[in-house]
C-alpha atoms as a PDB file:
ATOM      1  CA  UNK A   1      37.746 -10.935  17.589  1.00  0.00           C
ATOM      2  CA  UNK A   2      39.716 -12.027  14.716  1.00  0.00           C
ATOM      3  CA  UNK A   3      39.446 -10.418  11.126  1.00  0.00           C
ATOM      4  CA  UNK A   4      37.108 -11.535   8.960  1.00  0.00           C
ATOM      5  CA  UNK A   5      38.609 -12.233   5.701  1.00  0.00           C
ATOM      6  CA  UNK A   6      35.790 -12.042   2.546  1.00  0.00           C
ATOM      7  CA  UNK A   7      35.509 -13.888  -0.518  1.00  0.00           C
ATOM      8  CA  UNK A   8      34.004 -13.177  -3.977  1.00  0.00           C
ATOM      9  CA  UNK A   9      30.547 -13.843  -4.472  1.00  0.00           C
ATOM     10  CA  UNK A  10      30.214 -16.828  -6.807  1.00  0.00           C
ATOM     11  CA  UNK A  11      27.038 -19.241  -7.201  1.00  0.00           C
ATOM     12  CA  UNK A  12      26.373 -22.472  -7.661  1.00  0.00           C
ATOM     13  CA  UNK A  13      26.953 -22.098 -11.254  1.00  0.00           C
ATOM     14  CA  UNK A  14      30.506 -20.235 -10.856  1.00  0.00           C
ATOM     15  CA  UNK A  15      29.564 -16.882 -12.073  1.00  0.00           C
ATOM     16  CA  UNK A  16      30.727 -14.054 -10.164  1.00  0.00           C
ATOM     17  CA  UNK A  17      28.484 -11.708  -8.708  1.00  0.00           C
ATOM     18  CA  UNK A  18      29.435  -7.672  -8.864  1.00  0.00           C
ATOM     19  CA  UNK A  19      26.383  -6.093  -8.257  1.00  0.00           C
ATOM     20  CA  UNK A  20      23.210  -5.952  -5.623  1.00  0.00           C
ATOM     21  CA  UNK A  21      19.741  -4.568  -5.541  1.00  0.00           C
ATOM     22  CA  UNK A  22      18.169  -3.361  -2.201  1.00  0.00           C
ATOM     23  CA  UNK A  23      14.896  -2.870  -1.631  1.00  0.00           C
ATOM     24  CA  UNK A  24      14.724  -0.090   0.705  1.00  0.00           C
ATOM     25  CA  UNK A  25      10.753  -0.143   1.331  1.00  0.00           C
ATOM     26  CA  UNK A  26       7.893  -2.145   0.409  1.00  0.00           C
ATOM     27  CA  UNK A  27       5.681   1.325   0.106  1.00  0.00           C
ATOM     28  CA  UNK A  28       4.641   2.722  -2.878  1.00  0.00           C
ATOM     29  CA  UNK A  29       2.890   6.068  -3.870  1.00  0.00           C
ATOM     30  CA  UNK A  30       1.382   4.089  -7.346  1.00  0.00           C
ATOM     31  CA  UNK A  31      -1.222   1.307  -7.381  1.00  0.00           C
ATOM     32  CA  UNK A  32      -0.097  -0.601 -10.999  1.00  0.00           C
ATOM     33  CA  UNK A  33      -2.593  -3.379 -10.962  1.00  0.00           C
ATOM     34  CA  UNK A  34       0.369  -5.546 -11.868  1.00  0.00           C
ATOM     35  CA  UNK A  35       2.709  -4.965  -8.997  1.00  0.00           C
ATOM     36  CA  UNK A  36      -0.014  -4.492  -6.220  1.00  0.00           C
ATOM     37  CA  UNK A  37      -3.158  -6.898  -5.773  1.00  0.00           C
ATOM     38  CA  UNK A  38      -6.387  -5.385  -5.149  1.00  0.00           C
ATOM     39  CA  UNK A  39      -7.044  -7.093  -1.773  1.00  0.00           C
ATOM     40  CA  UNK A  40      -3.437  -5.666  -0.536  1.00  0.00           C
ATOM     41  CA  UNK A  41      -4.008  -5.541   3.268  1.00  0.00           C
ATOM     42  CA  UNK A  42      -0.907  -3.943   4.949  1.00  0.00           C
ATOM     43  CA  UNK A  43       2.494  -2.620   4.785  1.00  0.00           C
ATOM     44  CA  UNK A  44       5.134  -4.005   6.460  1.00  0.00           C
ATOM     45  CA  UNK A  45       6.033  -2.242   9.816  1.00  0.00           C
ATOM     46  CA  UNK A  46       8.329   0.624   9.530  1.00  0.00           C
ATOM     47  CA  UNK A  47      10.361  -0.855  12.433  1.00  0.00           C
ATOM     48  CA  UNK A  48      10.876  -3.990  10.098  1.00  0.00           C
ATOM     49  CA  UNK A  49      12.677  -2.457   7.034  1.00  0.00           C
ATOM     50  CA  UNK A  50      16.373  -1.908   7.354  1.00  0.00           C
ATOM     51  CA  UNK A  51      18.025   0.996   8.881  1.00  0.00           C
ATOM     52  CA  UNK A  52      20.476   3.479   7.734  1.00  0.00           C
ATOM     53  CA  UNK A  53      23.015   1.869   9.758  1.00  0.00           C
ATOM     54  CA  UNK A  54      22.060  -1.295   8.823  1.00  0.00           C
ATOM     55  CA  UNK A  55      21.855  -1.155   4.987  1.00  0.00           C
ATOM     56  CA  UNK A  56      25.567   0.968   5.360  1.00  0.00           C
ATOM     57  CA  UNK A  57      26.750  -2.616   7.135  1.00  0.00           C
ATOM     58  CA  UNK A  58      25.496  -4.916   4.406  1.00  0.00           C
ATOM     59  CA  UNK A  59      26.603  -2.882   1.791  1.00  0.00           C
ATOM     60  CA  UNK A  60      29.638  -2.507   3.660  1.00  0.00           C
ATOM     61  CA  UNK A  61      30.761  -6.267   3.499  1.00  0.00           C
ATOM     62  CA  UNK A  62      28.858  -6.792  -0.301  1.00  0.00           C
ATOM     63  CA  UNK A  63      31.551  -4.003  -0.971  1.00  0.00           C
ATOM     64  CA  UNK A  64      34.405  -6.045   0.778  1.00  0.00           C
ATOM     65  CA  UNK A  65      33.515  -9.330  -1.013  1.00  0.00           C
ATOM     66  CA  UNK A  66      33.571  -7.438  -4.642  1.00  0.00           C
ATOM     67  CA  UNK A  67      30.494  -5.823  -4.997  1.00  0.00           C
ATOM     68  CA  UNK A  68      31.201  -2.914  -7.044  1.00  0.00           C
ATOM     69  CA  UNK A  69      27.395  -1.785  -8.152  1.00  0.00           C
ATOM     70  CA  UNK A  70      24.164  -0.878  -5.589  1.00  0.00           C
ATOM     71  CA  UNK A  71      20.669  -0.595  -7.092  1.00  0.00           C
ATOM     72  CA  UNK A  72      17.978   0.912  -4.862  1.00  0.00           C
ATOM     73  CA  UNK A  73      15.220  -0.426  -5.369  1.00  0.00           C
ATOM     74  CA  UNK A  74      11.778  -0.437  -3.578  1.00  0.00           C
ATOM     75  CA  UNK A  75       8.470  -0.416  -3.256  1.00  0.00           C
ATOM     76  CA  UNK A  76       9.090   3.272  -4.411  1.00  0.00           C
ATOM     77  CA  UNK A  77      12.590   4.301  -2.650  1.00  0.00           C
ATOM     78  CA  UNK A  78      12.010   8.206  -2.945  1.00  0.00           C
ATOM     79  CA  UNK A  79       9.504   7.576   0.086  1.00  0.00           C
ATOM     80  CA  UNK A  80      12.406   6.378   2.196  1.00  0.00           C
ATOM     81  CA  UNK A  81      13.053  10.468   4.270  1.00  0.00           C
ATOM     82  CA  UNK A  82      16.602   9.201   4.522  1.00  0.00           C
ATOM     83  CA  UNK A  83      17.401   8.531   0.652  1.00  0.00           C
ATOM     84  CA  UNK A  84      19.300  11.543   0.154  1.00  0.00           C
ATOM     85  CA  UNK A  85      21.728  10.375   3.236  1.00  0.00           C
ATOM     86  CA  UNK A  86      21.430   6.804   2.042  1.00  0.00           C
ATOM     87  CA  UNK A  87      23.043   7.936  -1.106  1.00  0.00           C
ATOM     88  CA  UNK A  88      25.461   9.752   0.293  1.00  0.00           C
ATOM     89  CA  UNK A  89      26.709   7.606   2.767  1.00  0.00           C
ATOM     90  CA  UNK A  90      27.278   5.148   0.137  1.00  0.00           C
ATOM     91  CA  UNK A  91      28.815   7.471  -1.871  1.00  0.00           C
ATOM     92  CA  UNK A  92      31.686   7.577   1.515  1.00  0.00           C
ATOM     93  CA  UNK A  93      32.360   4.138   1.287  1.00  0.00           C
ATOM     94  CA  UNK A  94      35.858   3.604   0.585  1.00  0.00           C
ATOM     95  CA  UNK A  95      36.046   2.063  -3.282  1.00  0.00           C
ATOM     96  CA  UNK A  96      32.655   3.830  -3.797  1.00  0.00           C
ATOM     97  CA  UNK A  97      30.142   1.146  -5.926  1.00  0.00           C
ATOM     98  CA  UNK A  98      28.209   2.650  -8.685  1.00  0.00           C
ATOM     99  CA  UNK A  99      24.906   3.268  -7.933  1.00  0.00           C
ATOM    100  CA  UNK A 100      21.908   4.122  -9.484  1.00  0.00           C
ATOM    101  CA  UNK A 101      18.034   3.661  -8.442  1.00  0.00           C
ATOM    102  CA  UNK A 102      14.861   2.318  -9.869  1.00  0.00           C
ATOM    103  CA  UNK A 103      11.520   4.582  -9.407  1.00  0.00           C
ATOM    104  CA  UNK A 104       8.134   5.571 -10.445  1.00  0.00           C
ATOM    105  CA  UNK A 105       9.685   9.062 -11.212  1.00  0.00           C
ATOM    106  CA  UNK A 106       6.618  10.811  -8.658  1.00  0.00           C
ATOM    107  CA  UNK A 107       8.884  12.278  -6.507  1.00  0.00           C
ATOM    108  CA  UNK A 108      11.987  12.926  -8.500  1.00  0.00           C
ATOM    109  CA  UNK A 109      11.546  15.710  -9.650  1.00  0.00           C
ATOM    110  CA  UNK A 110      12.371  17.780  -6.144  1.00  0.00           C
ATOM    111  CA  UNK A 111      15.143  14.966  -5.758  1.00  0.00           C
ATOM    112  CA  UNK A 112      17.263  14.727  -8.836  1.00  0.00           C
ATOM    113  CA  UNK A 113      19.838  17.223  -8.573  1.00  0.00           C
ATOM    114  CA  UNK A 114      20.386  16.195  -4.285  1.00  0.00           C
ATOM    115  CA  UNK A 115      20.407  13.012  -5.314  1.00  0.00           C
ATOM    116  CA  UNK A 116      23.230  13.974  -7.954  1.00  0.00           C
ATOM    117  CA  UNK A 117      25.186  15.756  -5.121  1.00  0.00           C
ATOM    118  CA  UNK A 118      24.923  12.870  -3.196  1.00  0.00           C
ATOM    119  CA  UNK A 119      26.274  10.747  -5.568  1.00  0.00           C
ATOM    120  CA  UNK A 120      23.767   8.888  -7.726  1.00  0.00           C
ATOM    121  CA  UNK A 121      24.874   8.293 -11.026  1.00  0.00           C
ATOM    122  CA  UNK A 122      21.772   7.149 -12.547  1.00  0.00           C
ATOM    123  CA  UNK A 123      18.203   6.439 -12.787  1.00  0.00           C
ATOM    124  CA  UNK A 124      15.992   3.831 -14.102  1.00  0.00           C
ATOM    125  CA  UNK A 125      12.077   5.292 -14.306  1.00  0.00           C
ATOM    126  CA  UNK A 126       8.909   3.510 -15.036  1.00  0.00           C
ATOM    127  CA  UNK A 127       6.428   4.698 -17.593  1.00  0.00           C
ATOM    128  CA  UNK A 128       4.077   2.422 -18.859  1.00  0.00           C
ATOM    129  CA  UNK A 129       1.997   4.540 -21.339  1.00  0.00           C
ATOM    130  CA  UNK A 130       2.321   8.117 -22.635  1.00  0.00           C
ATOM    131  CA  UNK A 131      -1.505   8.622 -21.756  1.00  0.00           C
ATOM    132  CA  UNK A 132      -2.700  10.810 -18.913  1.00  0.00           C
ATOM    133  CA  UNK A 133      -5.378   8.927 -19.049  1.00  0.00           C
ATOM    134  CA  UNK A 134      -4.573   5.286 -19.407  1.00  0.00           C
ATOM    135  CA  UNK A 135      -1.696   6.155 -16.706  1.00  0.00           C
ATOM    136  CA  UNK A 136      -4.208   6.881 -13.860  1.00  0.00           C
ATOM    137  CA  UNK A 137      -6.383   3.818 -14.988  1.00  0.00           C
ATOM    138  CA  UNK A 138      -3.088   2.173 -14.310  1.00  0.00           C
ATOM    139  CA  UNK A 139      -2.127   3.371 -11.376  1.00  0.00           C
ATOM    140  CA  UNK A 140      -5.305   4.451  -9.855  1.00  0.00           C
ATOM    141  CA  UNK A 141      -3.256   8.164  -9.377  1.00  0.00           C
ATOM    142  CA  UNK A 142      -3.602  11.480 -11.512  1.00  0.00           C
ATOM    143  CA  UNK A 143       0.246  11.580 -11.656  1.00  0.00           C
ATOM    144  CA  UNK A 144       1.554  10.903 -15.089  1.00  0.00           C
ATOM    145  CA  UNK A 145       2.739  14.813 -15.281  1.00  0.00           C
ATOM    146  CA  UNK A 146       5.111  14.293 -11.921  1.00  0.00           C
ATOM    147  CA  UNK A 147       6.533  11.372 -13.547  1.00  0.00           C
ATOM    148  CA  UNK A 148       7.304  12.901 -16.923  1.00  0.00           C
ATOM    149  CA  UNK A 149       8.906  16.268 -14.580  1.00  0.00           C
ATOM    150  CA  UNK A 150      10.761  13.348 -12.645  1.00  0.00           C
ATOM    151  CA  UNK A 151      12.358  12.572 -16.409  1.00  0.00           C
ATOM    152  CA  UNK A 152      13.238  16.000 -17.095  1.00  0.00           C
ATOM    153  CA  UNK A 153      14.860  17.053 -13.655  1.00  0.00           C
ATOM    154  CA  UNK A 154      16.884  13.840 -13.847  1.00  0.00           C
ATOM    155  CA  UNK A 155      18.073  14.688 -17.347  1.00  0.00           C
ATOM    156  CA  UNK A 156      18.447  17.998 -15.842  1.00  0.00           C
ATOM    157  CA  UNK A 157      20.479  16.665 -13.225  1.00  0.00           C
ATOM    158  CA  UNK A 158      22.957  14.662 -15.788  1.00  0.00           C
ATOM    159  CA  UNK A 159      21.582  11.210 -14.030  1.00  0.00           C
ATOM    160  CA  UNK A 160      22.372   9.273 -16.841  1.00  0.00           C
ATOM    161  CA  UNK A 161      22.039   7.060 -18.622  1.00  0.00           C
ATOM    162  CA  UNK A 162      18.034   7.283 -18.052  1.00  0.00           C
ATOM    163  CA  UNK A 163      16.598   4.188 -18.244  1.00  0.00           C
ATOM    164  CA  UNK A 164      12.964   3.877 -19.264  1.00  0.00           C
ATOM    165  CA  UNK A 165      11.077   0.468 -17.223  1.00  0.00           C
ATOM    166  CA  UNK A 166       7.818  -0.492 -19.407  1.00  0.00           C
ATOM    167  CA  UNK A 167       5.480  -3.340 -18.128  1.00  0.00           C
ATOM    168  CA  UNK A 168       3.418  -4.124 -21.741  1.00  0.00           C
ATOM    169  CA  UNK A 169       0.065  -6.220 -20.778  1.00  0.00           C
ATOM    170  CA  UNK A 170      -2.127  -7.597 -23.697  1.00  0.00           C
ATOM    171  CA  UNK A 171      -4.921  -5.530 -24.458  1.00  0.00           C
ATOM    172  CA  UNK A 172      -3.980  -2.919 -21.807  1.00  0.00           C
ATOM    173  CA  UNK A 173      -0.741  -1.099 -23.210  1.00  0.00           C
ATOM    174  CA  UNK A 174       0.749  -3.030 -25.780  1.00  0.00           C
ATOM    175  CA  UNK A 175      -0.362  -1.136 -28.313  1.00  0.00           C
ATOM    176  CA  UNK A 176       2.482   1.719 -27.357  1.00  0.00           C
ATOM    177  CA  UNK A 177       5.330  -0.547 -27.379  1.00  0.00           C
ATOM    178  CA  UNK A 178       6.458   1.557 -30.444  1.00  0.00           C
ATOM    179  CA  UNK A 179       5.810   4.525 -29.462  1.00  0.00           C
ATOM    180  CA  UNK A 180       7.055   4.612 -25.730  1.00  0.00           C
ATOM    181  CA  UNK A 181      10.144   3.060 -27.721  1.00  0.00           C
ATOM    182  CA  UNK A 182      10.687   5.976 -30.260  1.00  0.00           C
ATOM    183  CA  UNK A 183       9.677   8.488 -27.298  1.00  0.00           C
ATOM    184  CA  UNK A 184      12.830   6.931 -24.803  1.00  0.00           C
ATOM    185  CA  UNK A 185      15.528   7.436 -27.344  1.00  0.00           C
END
């Protein structure tokens, strides 16, 4: 077989593309009556989401055609068992990307520093509201206090810079747009 010889990514609209987001699971430990509707029927088959090995070969060629930046993504990627050897084994890849991870913060807070060794570099975490309260009716889970531990191990764990993710819906949680703003920085 001959060698494959890669290109840069470029659109339709010439611009150059350096960076890719993968979705390692559609599951999520939250219910956020935006992302999820309330007649959700089923998860996609476990056997149907990407392997190790498989995600390491995309990311392998993105990294060949000029990808230089992974974002994990999900569902809620911390439910992936593997995400600490995910991590790392893109961390191995010759001309390492940078890489950082979106989540609901739930299960970070066991996860930050291995995910540090591994070789995340940062984290983007969603908060919505800095009520107990209006987070469960949000989320239908009693779980606001994991995320906000989530925050501090990963500031802990120098995975930085933290990103705050907000979703502001009329009449729901708009009125804290100032102060989730003044709370982030």
């Amino acid at each position: 077989m001959g060698e494959l010889r890669m290109s840069t990514l470029i659109d339709t609209f010439g611009r150059v593309h350096r960076d890719i987001r993968v979705s390692l699971t559609d599951r999520c430990n939250l219910r956020c009556t935006y992302c999820m509707p309330h007649d959700f029927a089923a998860w996609m088959p476990t056997e149907d989401l990407l392997s190790t090995d498989e995600l390491m070969t995309i990311l392998e060629v993105g990294i060949e055609a000029g990808i230089d930046e992974v974002r994990l993504t999900g569902g809620e990627p911390l439910l992936r068992p593997d995400i600490v050897e995910i991590v790392a084994r893109i961390n191995s890849l010759p001309n390492p990307p940078k890489l950082s991870l979106t989540t609901n913060g739930i299960r970070l807070a066991a996860l930050a520093q291995p995910l540090k060794d591994a070789g995340l570099e940062r984290v983007n975490i969603s908060l919505d509201t800095l009520s107990a309260e209006r987070f469960k009716a949000m989320t239908f889970r009693d779980r606001f206090d994991d995320v906000l531990k989530g925050i501090k191990s990963a500031r802990d764990a120098d995975l930085t810079p933290i990103k705050i993710n907000t979703v502001l819906m009329p009449g729901v949680n708009d009125d804290e747009a100032v102060g989730l703003l003044k709370w982030a920085l």
